[in-house]
C-alpha atoms as a PDB file:
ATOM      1  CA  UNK A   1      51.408 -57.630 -45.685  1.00  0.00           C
ATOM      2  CA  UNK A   2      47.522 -57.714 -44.998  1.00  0.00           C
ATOM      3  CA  UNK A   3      45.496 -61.005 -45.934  1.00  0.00           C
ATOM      4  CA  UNK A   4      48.752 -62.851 -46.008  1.00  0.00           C
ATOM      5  CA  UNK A   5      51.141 -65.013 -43.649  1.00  0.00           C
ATOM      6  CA  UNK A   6      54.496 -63.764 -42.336  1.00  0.00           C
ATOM      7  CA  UNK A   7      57.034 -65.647 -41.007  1.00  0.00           C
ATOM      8  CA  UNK A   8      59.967 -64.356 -38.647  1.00  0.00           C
ATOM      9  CA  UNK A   9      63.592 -66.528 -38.677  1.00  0.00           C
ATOM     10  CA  UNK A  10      66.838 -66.212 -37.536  1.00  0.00           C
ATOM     11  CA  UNK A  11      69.777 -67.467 -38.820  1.00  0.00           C
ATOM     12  CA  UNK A  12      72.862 -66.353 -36.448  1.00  0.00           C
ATOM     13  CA  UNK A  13      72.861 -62.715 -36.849  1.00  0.00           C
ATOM     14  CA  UNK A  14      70.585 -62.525 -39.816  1.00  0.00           C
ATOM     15  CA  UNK A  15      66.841 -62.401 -39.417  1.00  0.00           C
ATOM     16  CA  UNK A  16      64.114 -61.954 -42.507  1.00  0.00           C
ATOM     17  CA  UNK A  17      60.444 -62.276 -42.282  1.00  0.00           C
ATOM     18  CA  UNK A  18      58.943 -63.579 -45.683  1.00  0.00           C
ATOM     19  CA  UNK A  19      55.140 -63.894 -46.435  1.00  0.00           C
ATOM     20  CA  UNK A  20      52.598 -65.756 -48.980  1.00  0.00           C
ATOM     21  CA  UNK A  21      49.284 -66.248 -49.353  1.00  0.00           C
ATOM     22  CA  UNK A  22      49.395 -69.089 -47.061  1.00  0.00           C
ATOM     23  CA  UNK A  23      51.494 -70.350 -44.046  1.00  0.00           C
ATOM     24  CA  UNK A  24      52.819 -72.798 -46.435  1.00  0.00           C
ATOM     25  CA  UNK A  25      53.482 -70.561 -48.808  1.00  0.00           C
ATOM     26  CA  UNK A  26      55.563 -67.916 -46.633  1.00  0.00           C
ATOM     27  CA  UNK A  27      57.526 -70.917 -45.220  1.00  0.00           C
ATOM     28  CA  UNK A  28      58.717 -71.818 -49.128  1.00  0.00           C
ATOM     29  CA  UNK A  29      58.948 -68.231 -49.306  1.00  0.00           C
ATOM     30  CA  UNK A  30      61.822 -68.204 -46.367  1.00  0.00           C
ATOM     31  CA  UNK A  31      63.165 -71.381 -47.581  1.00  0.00           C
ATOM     32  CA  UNK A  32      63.919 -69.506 -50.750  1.00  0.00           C
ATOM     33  CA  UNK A  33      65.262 -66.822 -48.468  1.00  0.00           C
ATOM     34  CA  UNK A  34      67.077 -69.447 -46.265  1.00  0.00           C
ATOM     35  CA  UNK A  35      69.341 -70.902 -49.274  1.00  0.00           C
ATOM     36  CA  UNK A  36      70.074 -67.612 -50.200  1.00  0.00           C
ATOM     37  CA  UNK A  37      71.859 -66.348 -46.999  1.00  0.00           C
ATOM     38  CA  UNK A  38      73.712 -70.102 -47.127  1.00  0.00           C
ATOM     39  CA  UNK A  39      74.790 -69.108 -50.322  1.00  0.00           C
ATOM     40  CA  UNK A  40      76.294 -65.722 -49.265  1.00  0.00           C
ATOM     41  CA  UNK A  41      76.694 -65.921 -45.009  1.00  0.00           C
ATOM     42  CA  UNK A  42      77.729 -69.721 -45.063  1.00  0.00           C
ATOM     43  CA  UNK A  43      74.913 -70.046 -42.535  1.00  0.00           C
ATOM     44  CA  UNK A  44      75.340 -74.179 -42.425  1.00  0.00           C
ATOM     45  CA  UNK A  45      71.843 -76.027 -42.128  1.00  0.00           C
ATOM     46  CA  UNK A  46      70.339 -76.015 -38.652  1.00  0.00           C
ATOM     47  CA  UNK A  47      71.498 -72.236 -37.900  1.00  0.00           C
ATOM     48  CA  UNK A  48      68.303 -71.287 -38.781  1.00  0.00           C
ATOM     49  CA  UNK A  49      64.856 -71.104 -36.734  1.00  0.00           C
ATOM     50  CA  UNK A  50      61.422 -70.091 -37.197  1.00  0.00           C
ATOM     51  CA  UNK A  51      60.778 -67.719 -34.178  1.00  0.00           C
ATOM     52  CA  UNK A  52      57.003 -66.744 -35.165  1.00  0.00           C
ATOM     53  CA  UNK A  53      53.651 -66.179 -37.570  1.00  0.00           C
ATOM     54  CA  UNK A  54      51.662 -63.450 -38.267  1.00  0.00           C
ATOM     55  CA  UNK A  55      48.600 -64.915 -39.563  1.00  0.00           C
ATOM     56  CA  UNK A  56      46.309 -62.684 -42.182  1.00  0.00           C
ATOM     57  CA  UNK A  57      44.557 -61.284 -38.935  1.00  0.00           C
ATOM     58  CA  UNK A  58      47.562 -60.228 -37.226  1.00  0.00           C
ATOM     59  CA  UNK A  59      47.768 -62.297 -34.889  1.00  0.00           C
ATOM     60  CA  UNK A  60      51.418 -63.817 -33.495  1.00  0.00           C
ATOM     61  CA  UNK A  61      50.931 -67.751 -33.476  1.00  0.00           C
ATOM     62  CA  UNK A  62      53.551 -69.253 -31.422  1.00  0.00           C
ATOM     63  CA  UNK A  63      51.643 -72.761 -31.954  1.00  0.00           C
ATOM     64  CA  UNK A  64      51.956 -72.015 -35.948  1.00  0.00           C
ATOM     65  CA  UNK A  65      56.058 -71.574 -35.317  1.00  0.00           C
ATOM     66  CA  UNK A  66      56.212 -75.010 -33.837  1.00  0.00           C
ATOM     67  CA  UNK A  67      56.638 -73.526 -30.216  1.00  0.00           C
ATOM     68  CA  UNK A  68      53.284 -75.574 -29.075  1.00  0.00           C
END
């Protein structure tokens, strides 16, 4: 998504990327996304983890994903 945030997780053997306007925004995004797979996977909390960030340039952020 251009001009926009993504976000990569993983959760066990399922892995989405959601995106919004802003990095805050594409993390409620995956939240959203996260409940969801809880809901239907019984993914318990803590089985999921940000793994990355496209920021509206393109460019992967490890420090954005908390890896920094």
């Amino acid at each position: 998504m251009r001009d926009a945030w993504s976000v990569g997780y993983a959760c066990k053997r399922e892995v989405f990327i959601a995106t919004g306007k802003t990095l805050g925004a594409a993390r409620v995004a995956a939240f959203n996304s996260e409940i969801a797979l809880r809901e239907i996977e019984r993914i318990e909390p803590g089985d999921c983890r940000l793994v990355g960030a496209i920021d509206p340039n393109g460019a992967w952020s490890f420090e954005e994903a908390g890896y920094l």
